[in-house]
C-alpha atoms as a PDB file:
ATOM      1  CA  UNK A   1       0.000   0.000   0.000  1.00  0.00           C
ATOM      2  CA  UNK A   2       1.175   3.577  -0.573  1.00  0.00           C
ATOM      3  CA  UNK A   3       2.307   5.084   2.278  1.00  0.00           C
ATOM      4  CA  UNK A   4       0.174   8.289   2.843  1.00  0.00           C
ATOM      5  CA  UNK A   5       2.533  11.203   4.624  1.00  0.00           C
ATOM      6  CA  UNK A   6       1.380  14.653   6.097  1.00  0.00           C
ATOM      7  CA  UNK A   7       4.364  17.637   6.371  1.00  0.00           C
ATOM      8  CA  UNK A   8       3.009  20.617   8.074  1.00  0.00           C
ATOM      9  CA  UNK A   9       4.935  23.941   7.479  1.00  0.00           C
ATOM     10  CA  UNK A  10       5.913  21.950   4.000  1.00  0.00           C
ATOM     11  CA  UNK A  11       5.956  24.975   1.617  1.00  0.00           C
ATOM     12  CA  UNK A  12       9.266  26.666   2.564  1.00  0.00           C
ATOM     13  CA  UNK A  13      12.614  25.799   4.613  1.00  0.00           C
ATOM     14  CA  UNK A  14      13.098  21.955   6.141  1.00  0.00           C
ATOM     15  CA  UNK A  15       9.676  21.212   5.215  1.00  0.00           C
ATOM     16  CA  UNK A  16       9.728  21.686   1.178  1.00  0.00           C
ATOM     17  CA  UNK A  17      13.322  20.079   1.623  1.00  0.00           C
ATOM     18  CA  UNK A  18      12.041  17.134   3.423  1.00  0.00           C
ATOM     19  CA  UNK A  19       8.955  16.618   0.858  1.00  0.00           C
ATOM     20  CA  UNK A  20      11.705  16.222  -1.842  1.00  0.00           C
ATOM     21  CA  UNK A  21      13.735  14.083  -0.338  1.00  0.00           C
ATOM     22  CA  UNK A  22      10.736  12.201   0.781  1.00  0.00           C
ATOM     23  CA  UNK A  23       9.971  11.354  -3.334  1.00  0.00           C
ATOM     24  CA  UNK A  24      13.531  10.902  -4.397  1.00  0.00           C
ATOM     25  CA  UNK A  25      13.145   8.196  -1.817  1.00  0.00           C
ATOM     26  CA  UNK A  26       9.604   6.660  -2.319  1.00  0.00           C
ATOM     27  CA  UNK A  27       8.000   8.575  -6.160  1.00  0.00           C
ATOM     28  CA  UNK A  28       5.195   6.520  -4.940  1.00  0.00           C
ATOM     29  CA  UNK A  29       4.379   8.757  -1.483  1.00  0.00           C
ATOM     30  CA  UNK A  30       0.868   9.973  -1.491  1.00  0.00           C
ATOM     31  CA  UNK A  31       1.899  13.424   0.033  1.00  0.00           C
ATOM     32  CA  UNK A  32      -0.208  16.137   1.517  1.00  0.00           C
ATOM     33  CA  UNK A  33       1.525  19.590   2.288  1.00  0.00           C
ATOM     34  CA  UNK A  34      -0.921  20.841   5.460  1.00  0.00           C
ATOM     35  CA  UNK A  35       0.578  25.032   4.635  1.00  0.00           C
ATOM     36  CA  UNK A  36      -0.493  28.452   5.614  1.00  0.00           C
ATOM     37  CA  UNK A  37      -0.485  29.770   2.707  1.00  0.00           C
ATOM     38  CA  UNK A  38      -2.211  28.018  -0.649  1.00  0.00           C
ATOM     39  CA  UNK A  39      -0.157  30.289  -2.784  1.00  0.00           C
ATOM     40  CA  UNK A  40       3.413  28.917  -0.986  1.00  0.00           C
ATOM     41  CA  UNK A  41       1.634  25.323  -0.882  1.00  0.00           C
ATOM     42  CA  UNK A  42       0.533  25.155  -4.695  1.00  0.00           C
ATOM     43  CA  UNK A  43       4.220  26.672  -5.886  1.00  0.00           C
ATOM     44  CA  UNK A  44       5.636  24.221  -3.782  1.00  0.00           C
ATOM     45  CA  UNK A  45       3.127  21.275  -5.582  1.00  0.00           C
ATOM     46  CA  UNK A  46       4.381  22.607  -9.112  1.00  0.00           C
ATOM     47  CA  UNK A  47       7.732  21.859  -8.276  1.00  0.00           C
ATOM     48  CA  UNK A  48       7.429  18.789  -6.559  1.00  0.00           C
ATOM     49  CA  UNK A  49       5.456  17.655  -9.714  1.00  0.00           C
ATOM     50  CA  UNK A  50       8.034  19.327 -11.929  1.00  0.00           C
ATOM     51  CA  UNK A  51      10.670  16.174 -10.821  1.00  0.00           C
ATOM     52  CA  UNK A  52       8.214  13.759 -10.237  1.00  0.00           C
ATOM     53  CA  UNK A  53       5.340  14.095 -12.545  1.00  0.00           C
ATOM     54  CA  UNK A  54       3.339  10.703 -11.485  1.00  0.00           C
ATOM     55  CA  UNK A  55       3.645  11.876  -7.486  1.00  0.00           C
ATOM     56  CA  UNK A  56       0.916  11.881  -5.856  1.00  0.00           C
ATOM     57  CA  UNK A  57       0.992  15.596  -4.211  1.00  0.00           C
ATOM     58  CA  UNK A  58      -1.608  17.659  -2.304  1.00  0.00           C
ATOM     59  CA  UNK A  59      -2.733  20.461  -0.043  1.00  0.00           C
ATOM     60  CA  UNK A  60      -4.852  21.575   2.444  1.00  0.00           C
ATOM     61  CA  UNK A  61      -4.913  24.511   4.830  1.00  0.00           C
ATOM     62  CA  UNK A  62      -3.422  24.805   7.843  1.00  0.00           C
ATOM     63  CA  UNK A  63      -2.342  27.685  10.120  1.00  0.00           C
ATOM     64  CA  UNK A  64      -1.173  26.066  13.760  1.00  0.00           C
ATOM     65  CA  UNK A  65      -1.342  29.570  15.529  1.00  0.00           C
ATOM     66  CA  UNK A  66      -5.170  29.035  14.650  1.00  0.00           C
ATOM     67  CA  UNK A  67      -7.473  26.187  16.825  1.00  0.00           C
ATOM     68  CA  UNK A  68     -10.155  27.058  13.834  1.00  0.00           C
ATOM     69  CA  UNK A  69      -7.540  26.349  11.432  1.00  0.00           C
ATOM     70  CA  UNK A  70      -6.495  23.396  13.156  1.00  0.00           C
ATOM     71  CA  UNK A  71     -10.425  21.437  13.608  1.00  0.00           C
ATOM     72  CA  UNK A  72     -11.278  22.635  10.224  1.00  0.00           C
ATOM     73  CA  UNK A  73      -7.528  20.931   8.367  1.00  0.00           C
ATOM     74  CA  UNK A  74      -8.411  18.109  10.543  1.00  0.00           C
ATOM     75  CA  UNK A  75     -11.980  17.385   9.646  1.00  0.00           C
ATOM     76  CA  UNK A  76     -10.688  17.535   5.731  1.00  0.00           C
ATOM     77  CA  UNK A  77      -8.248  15.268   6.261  1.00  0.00           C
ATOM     78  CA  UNK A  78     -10.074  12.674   7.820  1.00  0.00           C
ATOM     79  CA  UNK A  79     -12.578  12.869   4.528  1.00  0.00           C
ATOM     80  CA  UNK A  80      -9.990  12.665   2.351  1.00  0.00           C
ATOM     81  CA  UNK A  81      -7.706   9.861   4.115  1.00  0.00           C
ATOM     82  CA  UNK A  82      -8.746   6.559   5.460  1.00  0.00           C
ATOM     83  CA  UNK A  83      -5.040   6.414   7.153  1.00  0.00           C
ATOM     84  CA  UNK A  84      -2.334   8.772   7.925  1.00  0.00           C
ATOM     85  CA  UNK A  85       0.889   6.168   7.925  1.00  0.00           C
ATOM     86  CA  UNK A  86       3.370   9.360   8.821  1.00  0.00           C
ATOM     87  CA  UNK A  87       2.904  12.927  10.304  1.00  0.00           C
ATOM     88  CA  UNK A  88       5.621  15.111   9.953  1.00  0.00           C
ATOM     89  CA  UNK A  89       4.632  17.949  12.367  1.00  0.00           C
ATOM     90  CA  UNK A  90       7.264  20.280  11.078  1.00  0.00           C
ATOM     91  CA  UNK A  91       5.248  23.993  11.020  1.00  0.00           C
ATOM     92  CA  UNK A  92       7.309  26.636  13.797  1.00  0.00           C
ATOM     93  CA  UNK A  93       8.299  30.202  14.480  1.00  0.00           C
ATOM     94  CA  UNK A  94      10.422  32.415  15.805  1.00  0.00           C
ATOM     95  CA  UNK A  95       9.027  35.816  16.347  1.00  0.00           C
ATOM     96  CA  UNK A  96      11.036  39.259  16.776  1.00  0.00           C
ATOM     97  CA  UNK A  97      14.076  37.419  17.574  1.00  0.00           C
ATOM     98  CA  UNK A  98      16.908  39.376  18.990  1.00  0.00           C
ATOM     99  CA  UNK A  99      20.477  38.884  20.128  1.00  0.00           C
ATOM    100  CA  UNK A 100      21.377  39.826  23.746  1.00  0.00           C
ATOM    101  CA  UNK A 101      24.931  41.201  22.984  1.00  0.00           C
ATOM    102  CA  UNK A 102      25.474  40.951  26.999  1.00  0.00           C
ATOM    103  CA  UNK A 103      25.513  37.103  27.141  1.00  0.00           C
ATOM    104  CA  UNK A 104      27.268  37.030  24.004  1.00  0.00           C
ATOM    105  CA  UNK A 105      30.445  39.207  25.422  1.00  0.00           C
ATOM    106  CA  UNK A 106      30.037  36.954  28.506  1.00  0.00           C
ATOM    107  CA  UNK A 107      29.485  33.990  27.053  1.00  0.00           C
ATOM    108  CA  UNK A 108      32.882  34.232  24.697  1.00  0.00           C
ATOM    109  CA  UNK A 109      35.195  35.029  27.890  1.00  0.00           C
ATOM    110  CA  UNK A 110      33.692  31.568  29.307  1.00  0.00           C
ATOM    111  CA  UNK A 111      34.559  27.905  29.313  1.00  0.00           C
ATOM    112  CA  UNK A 112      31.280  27.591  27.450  1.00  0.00           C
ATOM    113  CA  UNK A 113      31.602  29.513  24.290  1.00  0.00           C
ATOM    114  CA  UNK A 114      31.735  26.850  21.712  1.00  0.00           C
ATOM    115  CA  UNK A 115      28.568  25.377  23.318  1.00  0.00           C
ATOM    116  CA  UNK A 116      26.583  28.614  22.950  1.00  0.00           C
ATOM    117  CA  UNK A 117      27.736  29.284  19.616  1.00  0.00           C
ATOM    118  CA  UNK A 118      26.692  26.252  18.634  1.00  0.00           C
ATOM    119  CA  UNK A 119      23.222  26.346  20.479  1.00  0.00           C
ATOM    120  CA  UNK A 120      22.398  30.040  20.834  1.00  0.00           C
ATOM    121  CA  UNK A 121      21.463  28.851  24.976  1.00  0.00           C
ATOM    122  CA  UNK A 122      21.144  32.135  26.467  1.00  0.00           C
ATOM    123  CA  UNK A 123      21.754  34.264  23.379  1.00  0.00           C
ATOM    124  CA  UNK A 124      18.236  34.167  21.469  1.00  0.00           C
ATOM    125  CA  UNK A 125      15.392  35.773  23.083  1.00  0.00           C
ATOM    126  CA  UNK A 126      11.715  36.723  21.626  1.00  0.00           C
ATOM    127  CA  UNK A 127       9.124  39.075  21.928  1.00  0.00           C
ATOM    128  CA  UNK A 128       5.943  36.589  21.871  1.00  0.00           C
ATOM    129  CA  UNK A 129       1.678  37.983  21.834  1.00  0.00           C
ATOM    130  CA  UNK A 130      -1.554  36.882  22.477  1.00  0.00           C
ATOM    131  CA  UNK A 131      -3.259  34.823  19.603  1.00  0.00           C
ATOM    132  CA  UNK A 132      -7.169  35.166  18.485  1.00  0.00           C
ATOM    133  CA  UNK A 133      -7.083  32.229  20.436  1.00  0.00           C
ATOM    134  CA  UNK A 134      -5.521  33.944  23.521  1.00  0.00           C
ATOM    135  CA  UNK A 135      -2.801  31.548  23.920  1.00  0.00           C
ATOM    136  CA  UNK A 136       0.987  33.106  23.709  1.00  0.00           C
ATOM    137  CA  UNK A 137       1.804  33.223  19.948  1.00  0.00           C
ATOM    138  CA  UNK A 138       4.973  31.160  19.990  1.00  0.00           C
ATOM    139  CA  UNK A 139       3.744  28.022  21.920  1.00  0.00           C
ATOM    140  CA  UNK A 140       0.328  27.954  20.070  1.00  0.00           C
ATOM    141  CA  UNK A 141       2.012  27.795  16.824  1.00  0.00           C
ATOM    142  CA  UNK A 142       4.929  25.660  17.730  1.00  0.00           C
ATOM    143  CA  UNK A 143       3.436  22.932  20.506  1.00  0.00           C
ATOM    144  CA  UNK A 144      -0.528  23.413  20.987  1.00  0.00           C
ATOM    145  CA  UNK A 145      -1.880  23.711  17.299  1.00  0.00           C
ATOM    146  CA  UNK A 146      -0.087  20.668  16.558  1.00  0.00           C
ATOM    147  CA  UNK A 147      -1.088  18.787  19.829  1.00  0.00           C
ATOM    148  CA  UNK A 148      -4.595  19.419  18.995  1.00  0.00           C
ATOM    149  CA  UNK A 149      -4.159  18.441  15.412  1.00  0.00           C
ATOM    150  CA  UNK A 150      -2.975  15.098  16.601  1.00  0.00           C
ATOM    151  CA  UNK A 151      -5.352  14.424  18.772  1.00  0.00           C
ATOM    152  CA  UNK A 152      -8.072  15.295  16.503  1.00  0.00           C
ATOM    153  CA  UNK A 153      -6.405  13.104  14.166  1.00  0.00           C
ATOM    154  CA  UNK A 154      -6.313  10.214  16.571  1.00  0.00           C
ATOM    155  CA  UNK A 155      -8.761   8.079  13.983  1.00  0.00           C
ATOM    156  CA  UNK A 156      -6.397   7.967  11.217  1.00  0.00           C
ATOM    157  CA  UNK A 157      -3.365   7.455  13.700  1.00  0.00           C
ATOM    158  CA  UNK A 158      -4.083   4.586  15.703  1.00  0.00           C
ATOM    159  CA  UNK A 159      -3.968   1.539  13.361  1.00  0.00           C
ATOM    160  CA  UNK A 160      -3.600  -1.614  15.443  1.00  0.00           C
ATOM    161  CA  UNK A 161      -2.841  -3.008  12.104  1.00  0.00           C
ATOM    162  CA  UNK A 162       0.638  -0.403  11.436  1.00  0.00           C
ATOM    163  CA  UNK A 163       1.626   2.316  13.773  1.00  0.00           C
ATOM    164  CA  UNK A 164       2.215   5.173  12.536  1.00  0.00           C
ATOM    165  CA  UNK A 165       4.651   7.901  12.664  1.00  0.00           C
ATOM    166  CA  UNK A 166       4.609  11.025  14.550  1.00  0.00           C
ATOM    167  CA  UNK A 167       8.219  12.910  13.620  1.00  0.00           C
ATOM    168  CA  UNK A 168       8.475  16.192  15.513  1.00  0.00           C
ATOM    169  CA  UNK A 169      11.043  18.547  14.644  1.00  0.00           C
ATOM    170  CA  UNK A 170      12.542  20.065  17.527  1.00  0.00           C
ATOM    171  CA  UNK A 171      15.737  22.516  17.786  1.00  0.00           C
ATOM    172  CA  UNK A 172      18.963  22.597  19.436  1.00  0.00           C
ATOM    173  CA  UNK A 173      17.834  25.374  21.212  1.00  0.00           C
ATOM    174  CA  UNK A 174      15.223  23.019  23.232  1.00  0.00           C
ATOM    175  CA  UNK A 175      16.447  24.133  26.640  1.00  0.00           C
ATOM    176  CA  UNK A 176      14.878  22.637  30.320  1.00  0.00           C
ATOM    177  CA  UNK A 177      16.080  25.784  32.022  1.00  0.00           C
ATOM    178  CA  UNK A 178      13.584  27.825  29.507  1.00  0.00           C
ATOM    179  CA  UNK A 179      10.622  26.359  30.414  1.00  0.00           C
ATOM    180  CA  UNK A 180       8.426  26.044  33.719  1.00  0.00           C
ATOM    181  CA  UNK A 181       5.439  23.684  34.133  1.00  0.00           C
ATOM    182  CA  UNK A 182       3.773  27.010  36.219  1.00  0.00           C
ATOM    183  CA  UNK A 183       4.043  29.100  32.998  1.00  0.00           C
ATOM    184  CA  UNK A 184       4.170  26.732  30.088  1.00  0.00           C
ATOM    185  CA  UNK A 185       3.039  29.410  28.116  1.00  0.00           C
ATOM    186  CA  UNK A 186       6.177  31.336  28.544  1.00  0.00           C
ATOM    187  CA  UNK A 187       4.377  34.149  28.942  1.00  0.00           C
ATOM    188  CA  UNK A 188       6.949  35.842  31.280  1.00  0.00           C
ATOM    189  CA  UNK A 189      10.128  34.795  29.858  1.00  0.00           C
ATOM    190  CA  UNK A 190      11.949  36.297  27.107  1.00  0.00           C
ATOM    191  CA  UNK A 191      12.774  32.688  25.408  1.00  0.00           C
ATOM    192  CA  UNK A 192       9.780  31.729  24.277  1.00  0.00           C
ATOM    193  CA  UNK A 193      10.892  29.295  21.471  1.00  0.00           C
ATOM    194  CA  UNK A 194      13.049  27.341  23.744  1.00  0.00           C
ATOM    195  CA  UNK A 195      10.465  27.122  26.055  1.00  0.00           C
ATOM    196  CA  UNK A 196       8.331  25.596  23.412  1.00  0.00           C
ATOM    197  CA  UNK A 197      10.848  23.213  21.849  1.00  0.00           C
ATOM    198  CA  UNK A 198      11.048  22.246  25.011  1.00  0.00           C
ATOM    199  CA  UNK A 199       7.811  21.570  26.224  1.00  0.00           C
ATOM    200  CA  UNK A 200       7.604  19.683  22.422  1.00  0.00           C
ATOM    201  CA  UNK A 201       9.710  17.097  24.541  1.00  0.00           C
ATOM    202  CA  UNK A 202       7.802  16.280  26.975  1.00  0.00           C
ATOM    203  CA  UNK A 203       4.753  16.491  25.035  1.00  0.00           C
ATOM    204  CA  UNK A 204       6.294  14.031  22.580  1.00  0.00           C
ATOM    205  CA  UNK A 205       7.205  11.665  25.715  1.00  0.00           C
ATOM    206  CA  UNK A 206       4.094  11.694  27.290  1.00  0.00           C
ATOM    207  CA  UNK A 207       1.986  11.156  24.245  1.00  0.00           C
ATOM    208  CA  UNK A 208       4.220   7.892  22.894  1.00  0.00           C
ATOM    209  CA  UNK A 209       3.501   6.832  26.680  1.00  0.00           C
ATOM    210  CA  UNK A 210      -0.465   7.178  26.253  1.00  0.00           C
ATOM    211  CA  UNK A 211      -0.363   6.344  22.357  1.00  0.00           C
ATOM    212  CA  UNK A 212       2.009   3.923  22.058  1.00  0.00           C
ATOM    213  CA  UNK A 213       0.923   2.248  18.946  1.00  0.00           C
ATOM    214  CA  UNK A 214       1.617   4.777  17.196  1.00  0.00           C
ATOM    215  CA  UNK A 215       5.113   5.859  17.990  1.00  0.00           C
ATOM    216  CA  UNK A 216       7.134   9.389  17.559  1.00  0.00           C
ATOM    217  CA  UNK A 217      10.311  10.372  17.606  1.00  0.00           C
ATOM    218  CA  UNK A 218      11.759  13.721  17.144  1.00  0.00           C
ATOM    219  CA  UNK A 219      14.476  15.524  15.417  1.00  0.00           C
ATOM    220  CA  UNK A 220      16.900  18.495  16.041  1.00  0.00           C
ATOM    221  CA  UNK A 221      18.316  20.025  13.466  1.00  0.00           C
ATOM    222  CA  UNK A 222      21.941  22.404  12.981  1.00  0.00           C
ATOM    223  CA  UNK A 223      22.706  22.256   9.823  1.00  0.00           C
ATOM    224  CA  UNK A 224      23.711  24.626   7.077  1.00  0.00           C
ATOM    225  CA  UNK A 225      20.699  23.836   4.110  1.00  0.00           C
ATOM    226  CA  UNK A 226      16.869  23.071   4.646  1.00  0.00           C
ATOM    227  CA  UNK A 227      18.110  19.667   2.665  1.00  0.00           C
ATOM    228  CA  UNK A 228      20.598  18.464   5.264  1.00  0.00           C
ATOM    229  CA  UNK A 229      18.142  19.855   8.162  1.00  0.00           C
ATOM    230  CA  UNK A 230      16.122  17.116   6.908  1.00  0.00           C
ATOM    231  CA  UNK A 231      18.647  14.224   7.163  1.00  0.00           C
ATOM    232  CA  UNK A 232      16.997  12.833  10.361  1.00  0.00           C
ATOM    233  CA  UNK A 233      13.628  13.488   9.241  1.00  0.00           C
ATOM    234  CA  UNK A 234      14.315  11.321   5.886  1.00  0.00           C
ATOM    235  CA  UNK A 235      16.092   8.402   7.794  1.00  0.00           C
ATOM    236  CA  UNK A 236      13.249   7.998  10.981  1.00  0.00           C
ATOM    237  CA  UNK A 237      10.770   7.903   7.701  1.00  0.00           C
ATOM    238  CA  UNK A 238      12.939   4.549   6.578  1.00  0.00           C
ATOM    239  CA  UNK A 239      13.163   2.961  10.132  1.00  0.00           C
ATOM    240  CA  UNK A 240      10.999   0.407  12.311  1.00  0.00           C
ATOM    241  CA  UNK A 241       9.462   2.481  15.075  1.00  0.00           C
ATOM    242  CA  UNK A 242      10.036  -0.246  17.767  1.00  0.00           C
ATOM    243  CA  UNK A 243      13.424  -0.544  16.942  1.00  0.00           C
ATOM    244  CA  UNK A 244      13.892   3.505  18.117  1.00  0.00           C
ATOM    245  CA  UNK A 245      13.814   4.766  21.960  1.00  0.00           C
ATOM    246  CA  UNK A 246      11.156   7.144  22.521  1.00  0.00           C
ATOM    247  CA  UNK A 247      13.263   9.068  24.675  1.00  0.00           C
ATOM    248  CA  UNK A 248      16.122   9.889  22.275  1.00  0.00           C
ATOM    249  CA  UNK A 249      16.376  12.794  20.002  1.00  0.00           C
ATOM    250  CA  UNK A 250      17.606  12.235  16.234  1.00  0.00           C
ATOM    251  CA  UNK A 251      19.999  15.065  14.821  1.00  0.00           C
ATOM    252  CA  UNK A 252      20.510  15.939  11.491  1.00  0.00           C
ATOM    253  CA  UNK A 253      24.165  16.504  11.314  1.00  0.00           C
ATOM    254  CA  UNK A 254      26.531  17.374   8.171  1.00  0.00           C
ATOM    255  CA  UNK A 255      30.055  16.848   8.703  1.00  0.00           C
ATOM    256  CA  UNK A 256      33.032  19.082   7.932  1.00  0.00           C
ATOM    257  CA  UNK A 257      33.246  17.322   4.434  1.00  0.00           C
ATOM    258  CA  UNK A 258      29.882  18.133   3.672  1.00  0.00           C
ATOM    259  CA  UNK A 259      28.326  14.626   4.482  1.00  0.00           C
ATOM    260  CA  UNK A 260      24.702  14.462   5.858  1.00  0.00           C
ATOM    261  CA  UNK A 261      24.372  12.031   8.938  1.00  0.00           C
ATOM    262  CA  UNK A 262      22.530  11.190  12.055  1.00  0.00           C
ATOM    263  CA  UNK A 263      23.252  11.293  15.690  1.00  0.00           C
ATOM    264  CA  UNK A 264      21.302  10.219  18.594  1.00  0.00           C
ATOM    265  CA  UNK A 265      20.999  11.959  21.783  1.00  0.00           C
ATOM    266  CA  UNK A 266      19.062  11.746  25.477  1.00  0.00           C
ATOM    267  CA  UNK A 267      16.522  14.016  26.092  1.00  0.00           C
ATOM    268  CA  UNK A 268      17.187  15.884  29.375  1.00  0.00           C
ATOM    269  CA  UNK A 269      13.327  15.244  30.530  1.00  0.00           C
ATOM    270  CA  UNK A 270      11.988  13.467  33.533  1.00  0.00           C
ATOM    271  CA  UNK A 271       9.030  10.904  33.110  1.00  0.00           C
ATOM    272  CA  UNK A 272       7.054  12.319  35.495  1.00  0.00           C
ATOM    273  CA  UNK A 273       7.264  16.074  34.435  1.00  0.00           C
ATOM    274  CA  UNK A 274       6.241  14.527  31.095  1.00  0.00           C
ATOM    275  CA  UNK A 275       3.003  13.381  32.889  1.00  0.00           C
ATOM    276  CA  UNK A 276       2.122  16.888  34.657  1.00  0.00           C
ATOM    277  CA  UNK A 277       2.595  18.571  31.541  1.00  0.00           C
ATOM    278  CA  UNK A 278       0.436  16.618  29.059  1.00  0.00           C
ATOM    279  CA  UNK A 279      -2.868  16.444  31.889  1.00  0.00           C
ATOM    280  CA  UNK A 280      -1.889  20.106  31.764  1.00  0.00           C
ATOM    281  CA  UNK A 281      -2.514  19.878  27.649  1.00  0.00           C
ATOM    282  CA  UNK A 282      -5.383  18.097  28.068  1.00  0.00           C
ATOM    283  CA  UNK A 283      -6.928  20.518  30.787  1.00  0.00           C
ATOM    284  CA  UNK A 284      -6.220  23.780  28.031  1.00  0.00           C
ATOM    285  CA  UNK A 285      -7.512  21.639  25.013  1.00  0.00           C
ATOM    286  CA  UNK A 286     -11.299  21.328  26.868  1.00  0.00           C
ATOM    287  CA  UNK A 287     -11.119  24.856  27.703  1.00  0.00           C
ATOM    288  CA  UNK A 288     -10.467  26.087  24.553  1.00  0.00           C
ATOM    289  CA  UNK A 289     -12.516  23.739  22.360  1.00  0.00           C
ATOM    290  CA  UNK A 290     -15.453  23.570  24.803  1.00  0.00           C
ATOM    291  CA  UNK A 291     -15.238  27.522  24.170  1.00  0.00           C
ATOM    292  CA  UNK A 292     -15.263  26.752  20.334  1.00  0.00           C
ATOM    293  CA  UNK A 293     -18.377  24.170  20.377  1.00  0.00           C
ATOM    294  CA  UNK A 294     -15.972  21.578  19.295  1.00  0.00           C
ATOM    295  CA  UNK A 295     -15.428  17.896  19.998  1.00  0.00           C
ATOM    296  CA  UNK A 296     -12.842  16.744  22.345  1.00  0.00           C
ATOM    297  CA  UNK A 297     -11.671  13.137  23.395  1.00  0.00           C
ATOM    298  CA  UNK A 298     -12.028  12.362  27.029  1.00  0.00           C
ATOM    299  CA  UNK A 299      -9.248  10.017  26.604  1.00  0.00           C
END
């Protein structure tokens, strides 16, 4: 059977790399690019269709920073699929990002300047705002559209008959220090996107614990091209989810010869903060869709 794949975000940076790679590998994907905007996601179509003219390639609307967005994409894709065998919940931003010169003076007189170079800890911070939905922009958009999109897409998920894949693309900026189960929102910090790459973590942990028949694994990318960005995606997309742990990250990595690879690495969570924070999920998701009239699982 074709294996039907969903890339949010899949019209511009890792995402439109990842859905070529994705064909060069299997031409016979039945792909669906779940984009903001249909303009980005039908250019992106064309070209897809430009190398691989008998792919099966399509589109449907889908702005995370939007819970309306998010039930409506997810009611059209359950008419259109009977199955989702992948999920590549790839969509994110980074708002009004600036550089706090201060930690970057310190940090290069320190024992840990190669670290922070490499990571941006400390050196990236955001100025996040209130959604239509009134949730903080950057964690909407980056952790709670697509937690509601999965669970709303639990039908198509749960096969007994084949798992299927949940691939998360996190960030090397994913930092426990950023984040705070009393304000997972991170609506008093000033790192907002670490905070929510983080909390993507322990989302991702908790939900392979209560869904674990259909298993996820996430990636972190710092490469130099959307193309190698997607190395990890590309290679979880090829492997046997119970041969992978569910509580290891998978890097894309390039190498200083220009080779693409993958490394593995622990995620710094504990199992039980994992826990707090996804009843914590499920408390916010029957607020907010009991406010919208719309369907929520108990479960």
């Amino acid at each position: 059977m074709q294996p039907v794949v969903l890339v949010t975000g899949a019209s511009s940076g890792i995402g439109s790399a990842l859905c070529k790679r994705l064909l060069q590998e299997d031409a016979g994907v039945r792909l669906c690019l779940a984009c903001r905007s249909m303009q980005k996601a039908a250019a992106t179509k064309a070209m897809l269709l430009a190398a691989h003219p008998a792919a099966q390639v399509t589109f449907v609307h889908l702005d995370v920073s939007s819970l309306e967005s998010v039930l409506q994409a997810a009611s059209e894709i359950q008419c259109r699929f009977q199955r989702l065998d992948c999920l590549f919940l790839n969509a994110g931003t980074m708002p009004n990002t600036h550089v706090s010169f201060k930690a970057l003076i310190s940090g290069l007189f320190s024992g840990k300047a190669v670290h922070m170079l490499s990571t941006a800890e400390g050196l990236l911070t955001q100025e996040d705002f209130i959604t239509a939905d009134g949730l903080q922009a950057v964690f909407e958009t980056n952790l709670f559209g697509h937690f509601i999109l999965i669970r709303q897409l639990k039908p198509l998920l749960c096969c007994l008959e084949k798992p299927s894949l949940l691939i998360w693309t996190s960030s090397s900026n994913a930092r426990k220090s950023a984040f705070a189960l009393t304000d997972y929102q991170h609506s008093k910090g000033k790192e907002s996107y670490s905070s929510s790459k983080y909390a993507i973590d322990l989302a991702s942990v908790a939900l392979n614990k209560h869904f674990n028949k259909q298993i996820r694994f996430f990636t972190k990318s710092y490469t130099l091209t959307p193309y190698n960005g997607a190395e990890a995606q590309v290679w979880l997309f090829k492997q046997k989810p119970e041969s992978l742990d569910a509580l290891m990250k998978y890097h894309s990595c390039t190498s200083p010869m220009g080779k693409n690879y993958v490394e593995s690495q622990k995620m710094d969570v504990e199992e039980e903060t994992t826990e707090i924070f996804y009843q914590k999920l499920l408390e916010l998701e029957k607020h907010v869709l009991t406010r919208l009239n719309a369907p929520f699982s108990s479960k």
